[in-house]
Protein backbone atom coordinates (compact mmCIF):
# COMPACT_ATOMS: atom_id res chain seq x y z
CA UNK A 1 0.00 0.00 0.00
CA UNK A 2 1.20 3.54 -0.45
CA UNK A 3 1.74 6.64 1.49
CA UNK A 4 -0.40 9.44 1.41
CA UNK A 5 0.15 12.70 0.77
CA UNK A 6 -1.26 16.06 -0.35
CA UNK A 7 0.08 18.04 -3.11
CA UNK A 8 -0.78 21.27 -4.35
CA UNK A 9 -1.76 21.83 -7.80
CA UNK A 10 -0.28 23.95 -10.30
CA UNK A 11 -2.28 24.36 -13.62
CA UNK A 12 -3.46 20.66 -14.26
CA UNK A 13 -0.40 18.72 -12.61
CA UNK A 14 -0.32 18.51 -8.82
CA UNK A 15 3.22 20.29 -7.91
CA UNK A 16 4.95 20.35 -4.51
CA UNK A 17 4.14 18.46 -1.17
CA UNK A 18 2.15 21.26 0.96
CA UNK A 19 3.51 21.81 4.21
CA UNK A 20 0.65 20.25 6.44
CA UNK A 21 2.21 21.83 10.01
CA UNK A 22 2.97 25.09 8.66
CA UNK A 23 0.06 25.78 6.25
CA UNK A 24 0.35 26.58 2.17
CA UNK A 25 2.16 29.46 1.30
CA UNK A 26 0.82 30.93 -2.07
CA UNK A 27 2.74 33.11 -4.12
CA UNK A 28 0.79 36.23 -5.41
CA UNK A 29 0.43 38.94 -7.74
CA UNK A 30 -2.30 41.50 -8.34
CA UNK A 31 -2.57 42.39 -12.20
CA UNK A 32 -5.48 44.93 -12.63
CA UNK A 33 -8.46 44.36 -10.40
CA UNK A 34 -7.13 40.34 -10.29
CA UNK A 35 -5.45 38.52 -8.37
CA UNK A 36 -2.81 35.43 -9.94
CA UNK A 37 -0.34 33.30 -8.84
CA UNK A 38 0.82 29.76 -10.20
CA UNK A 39 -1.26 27.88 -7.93
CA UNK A 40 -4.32 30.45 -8.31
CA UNK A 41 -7.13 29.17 -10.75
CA UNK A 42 -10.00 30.62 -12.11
CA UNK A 43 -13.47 28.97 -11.73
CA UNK A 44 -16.03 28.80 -14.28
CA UNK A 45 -18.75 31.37 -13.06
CA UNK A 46 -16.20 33.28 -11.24
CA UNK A 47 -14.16 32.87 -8.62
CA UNK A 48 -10.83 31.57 -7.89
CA UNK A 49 -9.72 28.44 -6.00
CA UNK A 50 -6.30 26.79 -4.77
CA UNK A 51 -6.80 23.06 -5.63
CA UNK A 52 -5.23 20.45 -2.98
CA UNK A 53 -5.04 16.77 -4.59
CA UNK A 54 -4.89 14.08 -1.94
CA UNK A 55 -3.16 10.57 -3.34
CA UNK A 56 -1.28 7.69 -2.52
CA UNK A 57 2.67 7.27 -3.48
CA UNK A 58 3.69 3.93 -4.50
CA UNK A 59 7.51 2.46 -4.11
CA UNK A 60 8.40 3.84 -7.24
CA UNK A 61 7.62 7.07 -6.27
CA UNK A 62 4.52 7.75 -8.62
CA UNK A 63 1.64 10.14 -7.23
CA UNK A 64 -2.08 8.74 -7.76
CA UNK A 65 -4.31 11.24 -6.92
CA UNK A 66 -7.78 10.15 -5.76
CA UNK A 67 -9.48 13.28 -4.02
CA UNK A 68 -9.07 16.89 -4.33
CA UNK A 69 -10.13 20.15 -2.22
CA UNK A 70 -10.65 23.44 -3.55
CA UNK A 71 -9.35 26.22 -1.26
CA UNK A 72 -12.18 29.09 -2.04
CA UNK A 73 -10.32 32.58 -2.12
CA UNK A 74 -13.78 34.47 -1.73
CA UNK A 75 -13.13 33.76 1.75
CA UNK A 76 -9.85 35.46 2.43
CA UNK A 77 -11.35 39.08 3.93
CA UNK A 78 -10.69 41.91 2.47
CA UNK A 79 -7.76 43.11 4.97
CA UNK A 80 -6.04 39.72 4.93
CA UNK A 81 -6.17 40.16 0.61
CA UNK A 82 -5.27 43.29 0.97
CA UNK A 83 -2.06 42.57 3.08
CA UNK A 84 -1.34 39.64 1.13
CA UNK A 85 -0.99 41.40 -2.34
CA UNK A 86 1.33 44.27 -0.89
CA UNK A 87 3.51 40.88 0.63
CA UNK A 88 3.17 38.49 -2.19
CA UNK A 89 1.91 36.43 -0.70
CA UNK A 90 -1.28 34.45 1.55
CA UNK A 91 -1.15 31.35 3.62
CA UNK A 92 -3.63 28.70 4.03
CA UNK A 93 -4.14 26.73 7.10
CA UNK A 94 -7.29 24.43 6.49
CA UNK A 95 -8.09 21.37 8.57
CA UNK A 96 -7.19 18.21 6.53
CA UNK A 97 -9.90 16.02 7.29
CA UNK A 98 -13.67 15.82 7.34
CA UNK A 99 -15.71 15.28 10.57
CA UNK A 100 -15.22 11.31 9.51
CA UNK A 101 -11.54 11.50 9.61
CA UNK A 102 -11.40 11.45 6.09
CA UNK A 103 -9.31 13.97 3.64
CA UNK A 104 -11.13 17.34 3.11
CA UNK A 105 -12.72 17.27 -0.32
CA UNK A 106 -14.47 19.65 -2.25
CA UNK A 107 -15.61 23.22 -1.70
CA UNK A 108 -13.24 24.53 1.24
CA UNK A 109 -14.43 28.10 3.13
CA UNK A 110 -13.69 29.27 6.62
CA UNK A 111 -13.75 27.91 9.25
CA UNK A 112 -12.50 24.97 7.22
CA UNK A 113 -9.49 27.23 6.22
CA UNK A 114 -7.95 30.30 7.77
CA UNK A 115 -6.05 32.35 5.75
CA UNK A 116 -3.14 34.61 7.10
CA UNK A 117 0.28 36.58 5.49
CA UNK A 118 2.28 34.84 7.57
């Protein structure tokens, strides 16, 4: 059996292991009235999410995914955005599993996440 971990994703591929102690660091830019970033992606309908891909990684080192969260940045308030453009940057601290114990999945909002610059 494999291990699991949880990557974040970056355009379609899930990227780097997120740092489950310390939270996801996101790297960010505001261009206009938007903000972007490499792991920032835009949601049909509007919107922009962080994706988290939960999978297993077998002895040859291969990531399966099989469940993703989507970190919703319409919750970040408007100080905390604010802040985190003039850093470049926002942090996301969201709980990892469901009330079953299970990895978080889908549509992720406080108080599932809290967002922070630091």
């Amino acid at each position: 059996m494999g291990r699991r971990r949880i990557r974040q994703q970056r355009r379609r591929q899930p990227h780097r292991l997120a740092d489950q102690e310390l939270g996801i660091r996101l790297e960010i830019v505001k261009h206009k009235d938007d903000v972007k970033g490499f792991q920032v992606l835009p949601r049909r309908g509007g919107g922009k999410v962080i994706y988290l891909s939960w999978g297993e990684i077998d002895d040859t080192g291969t990531f399966t995914m099989f469940r993703r969260a989507k970190l919703w940045l319409d919750g970040v308030d408007a100080a905390t955005a604010h802040a985190a453009v003039a850093a470049g940057s926002l942090t996301a601290r969201p709980g990892l599993t469901d009330a079953k114990g299970q990895p978080l999945r889908a549509a992720v909002r406080p108080p599932k996440v809290t967002w922070s610059i630091t």
